[in-house]
N, C-alpha and C. Protein backbone atom coordinates (compact mmCIF):
# COMPACT_ATOMS: atom_id res chain seq x y z
N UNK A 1 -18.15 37.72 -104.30
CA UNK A 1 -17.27 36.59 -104.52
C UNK A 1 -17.82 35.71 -105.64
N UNK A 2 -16.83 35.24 -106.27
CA UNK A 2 -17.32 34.54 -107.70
C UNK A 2 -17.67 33.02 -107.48
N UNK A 3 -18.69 32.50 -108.10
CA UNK A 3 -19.33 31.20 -107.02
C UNK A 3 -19.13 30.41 -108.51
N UNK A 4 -18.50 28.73 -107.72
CA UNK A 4 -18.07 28.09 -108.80
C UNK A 4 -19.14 27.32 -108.89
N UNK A 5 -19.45 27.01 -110.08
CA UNK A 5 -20.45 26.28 -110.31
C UNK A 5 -20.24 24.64 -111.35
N UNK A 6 -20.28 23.50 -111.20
CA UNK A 6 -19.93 22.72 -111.97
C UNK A 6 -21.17 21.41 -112.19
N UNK A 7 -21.39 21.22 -113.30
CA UNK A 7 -22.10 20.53 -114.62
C UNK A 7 -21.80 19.32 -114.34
N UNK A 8 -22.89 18.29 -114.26
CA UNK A 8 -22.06 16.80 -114.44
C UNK A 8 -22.98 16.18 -115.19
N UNK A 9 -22.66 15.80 -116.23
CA UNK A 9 -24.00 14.54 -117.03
C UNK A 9 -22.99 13.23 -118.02
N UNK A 10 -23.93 12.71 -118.80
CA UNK A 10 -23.20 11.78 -119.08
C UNK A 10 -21.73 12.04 -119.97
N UNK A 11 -21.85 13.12 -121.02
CA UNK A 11 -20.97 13.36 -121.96
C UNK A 11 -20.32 14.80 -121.70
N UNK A 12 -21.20 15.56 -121.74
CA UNK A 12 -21.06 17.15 -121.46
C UNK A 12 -21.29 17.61 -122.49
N UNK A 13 -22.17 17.32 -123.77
CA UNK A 13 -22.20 17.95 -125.05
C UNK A 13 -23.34 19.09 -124.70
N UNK A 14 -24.63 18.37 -124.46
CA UNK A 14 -25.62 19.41 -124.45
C UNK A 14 -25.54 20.49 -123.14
N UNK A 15 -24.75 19.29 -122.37
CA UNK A 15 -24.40 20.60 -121.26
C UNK A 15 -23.77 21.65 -121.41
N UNK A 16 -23.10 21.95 -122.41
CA UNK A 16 -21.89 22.88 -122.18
C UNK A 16 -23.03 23.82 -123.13
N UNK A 17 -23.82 23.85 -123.92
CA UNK A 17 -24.77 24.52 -124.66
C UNK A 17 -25.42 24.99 -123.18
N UNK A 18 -25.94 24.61 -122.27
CA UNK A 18 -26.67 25.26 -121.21
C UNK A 18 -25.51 25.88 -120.04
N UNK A 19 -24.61 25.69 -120.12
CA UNK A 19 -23.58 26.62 -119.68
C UNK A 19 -23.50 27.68 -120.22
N UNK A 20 -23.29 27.73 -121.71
CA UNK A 20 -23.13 28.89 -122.44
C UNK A 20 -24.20 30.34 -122.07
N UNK A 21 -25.68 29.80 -121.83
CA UNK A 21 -27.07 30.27 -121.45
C UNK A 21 -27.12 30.96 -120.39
N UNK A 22 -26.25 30.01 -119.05
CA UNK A 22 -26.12 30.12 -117.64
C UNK A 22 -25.04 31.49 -117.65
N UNK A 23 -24.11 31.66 -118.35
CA UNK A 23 -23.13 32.26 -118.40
C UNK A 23 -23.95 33.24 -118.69
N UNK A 24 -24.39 33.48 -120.05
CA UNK A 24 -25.32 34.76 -120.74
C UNK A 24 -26.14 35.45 -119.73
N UNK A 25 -26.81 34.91 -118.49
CA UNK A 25 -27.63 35.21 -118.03
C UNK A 25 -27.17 35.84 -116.72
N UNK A 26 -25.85 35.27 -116.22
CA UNK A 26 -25.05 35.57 -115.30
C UNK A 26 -24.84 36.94 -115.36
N UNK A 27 -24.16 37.03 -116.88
CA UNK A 27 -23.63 38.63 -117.27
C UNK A 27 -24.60 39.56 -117.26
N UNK A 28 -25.86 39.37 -118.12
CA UNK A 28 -26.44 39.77 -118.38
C UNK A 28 -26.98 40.28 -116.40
N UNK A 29 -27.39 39.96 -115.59
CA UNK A 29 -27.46 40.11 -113.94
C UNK A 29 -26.35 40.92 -113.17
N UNK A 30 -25.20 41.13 -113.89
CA UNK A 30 -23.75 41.30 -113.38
C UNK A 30 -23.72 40.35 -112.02
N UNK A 31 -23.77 39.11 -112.07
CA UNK A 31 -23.61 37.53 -111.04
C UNK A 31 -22.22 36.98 -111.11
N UNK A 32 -21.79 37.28 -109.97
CA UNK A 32 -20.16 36.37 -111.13
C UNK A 32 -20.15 34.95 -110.67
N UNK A 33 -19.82 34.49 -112.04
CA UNK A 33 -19.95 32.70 -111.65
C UNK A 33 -19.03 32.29 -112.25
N UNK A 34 -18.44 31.46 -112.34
CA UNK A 34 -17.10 30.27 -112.85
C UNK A 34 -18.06 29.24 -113.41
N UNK A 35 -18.86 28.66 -114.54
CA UNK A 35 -19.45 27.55 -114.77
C UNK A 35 -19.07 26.41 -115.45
N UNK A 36 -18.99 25.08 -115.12
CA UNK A 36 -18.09 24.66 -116.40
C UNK A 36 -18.59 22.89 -116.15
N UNK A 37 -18.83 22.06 -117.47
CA UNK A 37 -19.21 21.08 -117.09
C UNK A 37 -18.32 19.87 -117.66
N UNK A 38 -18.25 18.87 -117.33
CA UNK A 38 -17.98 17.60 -117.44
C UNK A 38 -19.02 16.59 -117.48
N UNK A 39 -18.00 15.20 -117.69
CA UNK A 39 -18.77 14.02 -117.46
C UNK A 39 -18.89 13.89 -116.24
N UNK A 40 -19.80 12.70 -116.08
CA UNK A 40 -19.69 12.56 -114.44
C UNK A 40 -18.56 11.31 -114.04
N UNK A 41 -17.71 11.08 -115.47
CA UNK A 41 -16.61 10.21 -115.02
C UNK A 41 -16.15 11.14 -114.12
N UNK A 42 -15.48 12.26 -114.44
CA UNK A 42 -14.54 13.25 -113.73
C UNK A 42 -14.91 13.93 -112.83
N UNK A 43 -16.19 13.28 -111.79
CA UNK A 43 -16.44 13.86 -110.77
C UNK A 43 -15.93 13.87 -110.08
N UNK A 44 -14.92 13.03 -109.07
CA UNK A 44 -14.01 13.05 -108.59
C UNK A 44 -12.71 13.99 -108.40
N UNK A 45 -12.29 13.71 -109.65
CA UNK A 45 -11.38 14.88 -109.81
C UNK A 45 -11.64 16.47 -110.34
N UNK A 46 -13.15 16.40 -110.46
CA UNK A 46 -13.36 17.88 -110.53
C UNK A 46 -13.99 18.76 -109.11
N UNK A 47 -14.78 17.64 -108.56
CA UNK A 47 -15.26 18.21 -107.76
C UNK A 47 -15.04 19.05 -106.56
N UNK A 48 -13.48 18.88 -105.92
CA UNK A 48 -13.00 19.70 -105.21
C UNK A 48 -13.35 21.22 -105.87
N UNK A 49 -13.15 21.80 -106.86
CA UNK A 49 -13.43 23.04 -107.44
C UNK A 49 -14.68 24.03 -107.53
N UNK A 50 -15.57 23.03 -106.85
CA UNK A 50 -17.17 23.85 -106.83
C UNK A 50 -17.39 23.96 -105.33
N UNK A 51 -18.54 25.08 -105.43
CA UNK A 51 -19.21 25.36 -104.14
C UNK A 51 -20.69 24.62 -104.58
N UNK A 52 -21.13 24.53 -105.80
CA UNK A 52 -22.31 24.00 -105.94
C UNK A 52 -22.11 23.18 -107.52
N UNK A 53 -22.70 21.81 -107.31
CA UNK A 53 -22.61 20.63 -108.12
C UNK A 53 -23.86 20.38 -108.93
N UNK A 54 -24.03 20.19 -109.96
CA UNK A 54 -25.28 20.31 -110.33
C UNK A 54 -25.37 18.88 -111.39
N UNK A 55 -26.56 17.96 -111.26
CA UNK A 55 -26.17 16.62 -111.90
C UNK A 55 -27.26 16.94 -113.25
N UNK A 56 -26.70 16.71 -114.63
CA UNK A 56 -28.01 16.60 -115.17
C UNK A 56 -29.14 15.62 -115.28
N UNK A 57 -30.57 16.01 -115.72
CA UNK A 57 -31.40 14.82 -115.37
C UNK A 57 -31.11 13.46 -115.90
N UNK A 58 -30.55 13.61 -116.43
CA UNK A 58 -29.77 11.99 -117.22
C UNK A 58 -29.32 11.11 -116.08
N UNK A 59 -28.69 12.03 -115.40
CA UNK A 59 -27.68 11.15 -114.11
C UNK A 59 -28.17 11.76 -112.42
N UNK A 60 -29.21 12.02 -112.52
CA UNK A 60 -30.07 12.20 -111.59
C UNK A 60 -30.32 11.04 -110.64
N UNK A 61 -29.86 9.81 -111.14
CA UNK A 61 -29.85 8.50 -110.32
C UNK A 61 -28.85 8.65 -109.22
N UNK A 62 -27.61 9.37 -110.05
CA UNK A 62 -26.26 9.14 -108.86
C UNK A 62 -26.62 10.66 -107.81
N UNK A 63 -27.63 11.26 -107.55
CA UNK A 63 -27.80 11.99 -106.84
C UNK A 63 -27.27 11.52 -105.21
N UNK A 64 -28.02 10.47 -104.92
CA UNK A 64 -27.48 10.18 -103.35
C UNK A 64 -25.93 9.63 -102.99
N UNK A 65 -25.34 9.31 -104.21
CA UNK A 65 -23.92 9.21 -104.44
C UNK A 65 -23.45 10.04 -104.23
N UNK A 66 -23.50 11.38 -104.66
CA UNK A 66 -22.69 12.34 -105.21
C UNK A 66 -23.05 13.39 -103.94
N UNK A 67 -24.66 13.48 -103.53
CA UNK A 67 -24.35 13.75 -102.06
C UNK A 67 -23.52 14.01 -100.83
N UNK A 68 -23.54 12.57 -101.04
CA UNK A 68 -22.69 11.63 -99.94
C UNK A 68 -21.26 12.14 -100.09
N UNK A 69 -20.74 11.99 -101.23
CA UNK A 69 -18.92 12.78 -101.62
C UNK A 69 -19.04 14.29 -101.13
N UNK A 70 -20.12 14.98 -101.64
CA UNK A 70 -19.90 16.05 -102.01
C UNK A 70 -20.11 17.36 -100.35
N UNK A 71 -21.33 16.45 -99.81
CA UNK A 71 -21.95 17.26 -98.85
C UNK A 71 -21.16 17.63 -97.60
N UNK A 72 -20.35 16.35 -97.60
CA UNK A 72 -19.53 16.82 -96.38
C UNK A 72 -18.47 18.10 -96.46
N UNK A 73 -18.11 18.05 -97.42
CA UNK A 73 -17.12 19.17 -98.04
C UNK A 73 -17.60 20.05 -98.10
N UNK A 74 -18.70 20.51 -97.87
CA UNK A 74 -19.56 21.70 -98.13
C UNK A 74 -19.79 22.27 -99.32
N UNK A 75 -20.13 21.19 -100.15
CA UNK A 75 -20.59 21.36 -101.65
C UNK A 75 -21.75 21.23 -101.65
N UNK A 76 -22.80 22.08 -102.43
CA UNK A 76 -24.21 21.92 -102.46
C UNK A 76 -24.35 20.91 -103.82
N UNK A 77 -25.34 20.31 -103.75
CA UNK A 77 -25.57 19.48 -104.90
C UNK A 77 -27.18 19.29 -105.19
N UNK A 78 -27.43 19.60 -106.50
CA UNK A 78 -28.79 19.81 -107.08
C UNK A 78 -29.37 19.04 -108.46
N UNK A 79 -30.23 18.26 -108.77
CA UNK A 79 -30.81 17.93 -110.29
C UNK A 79 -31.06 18.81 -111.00
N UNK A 80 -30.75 19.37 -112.30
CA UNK A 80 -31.03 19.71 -112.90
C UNK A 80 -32.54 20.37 -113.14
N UNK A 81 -33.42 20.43 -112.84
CA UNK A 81 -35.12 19.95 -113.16
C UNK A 81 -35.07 19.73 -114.54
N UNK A 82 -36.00 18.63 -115.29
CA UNK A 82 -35.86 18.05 -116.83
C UNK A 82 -36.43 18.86 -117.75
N UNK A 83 -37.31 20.13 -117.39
CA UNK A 83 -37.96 20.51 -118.10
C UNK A 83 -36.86 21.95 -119.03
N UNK A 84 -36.32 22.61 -117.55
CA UNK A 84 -35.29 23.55 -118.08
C UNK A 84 -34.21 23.43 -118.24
N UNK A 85 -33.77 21.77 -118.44
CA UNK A 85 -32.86 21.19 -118.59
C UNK A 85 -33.38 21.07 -120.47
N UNK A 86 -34.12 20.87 -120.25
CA UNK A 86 -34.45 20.27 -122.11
C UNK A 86 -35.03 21.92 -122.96
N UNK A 87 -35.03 23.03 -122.21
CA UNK A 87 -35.55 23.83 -122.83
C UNK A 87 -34.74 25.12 -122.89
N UNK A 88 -33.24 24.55 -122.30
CA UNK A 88 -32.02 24.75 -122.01
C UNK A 88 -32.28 26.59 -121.15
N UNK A 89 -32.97 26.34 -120.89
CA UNK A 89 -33.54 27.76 -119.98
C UNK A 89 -32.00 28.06 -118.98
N UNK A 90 -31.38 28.52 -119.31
CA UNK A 90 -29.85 29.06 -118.30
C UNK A 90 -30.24 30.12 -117.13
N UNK A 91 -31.12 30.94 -117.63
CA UNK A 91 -31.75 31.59 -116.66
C UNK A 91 -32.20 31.05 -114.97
N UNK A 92 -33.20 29.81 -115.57
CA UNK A 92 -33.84 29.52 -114.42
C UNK A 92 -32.84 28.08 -113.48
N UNK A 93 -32.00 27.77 -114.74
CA UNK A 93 -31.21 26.72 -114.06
C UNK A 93 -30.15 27.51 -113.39
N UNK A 94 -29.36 28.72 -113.81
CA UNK A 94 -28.59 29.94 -112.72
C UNK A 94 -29.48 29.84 -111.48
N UNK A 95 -30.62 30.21 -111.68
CA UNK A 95 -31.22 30.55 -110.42
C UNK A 95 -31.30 29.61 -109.46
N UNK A 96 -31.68 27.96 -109.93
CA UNK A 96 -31.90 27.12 -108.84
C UNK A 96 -30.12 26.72 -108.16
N UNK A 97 -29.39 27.23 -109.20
CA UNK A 97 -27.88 26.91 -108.60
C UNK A 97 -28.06 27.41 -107.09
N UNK A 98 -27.81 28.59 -107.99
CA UNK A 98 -27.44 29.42 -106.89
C UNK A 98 -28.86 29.58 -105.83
N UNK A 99 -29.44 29.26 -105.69
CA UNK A 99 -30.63 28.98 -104.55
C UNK A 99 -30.20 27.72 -103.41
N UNK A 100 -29.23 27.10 -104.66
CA UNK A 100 -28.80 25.98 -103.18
C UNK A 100 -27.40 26.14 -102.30
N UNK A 101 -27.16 27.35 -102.20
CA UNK A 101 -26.00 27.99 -101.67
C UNK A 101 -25.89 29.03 -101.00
């Protein structure tokens, strides 16, 4: 089953560059994933669409926020970590996704 995965940071510029990675790495595994990111204005209205939420370290503050929306619904929700967030590693950020699900 194809596991949705959704991006939240401030703009979505550099995110969607580590989507692109996440995706590559997906295929490259044969993993099927749906990945796709936004701001975290549009958390709200995106968030019904994921099984797992992922905040980047930028907005790592609204973690216990986004929790709180997300957890009851049975959405997993995770930080980014800053290091393979900045070293846009898609590989290891696929992996912690999907580790929280």
């Amino acid at each position: 089953m194809m596991k949705q995965i959704r991006l939240f940071c401030n703009a979505g510029m550099s995110t969607s560059m580590l989507v692109k990675k996440m995706e590559e790495s997906a295929a490259q595994r044969g993993i099927e994933v749906e990945i796709k990111a936004y701001p975290l204005n549009d958390l709200s209205a995106k968030m019904e669409e994921a099984e797992i939420l992922l905040l980047g370290p930028q907005v790592g503050y609204e973690e216990k926020r986004v929790r709180g929306l997300a957890e009851p619904k049975g959405i997993a929700v995770g930080v980014i970590p800053m290091v393979d967030y900045g070293m846009m590693n898609g590989a290891k950020v696929l992996d912690y996704a999907l580790a929280l699900k």
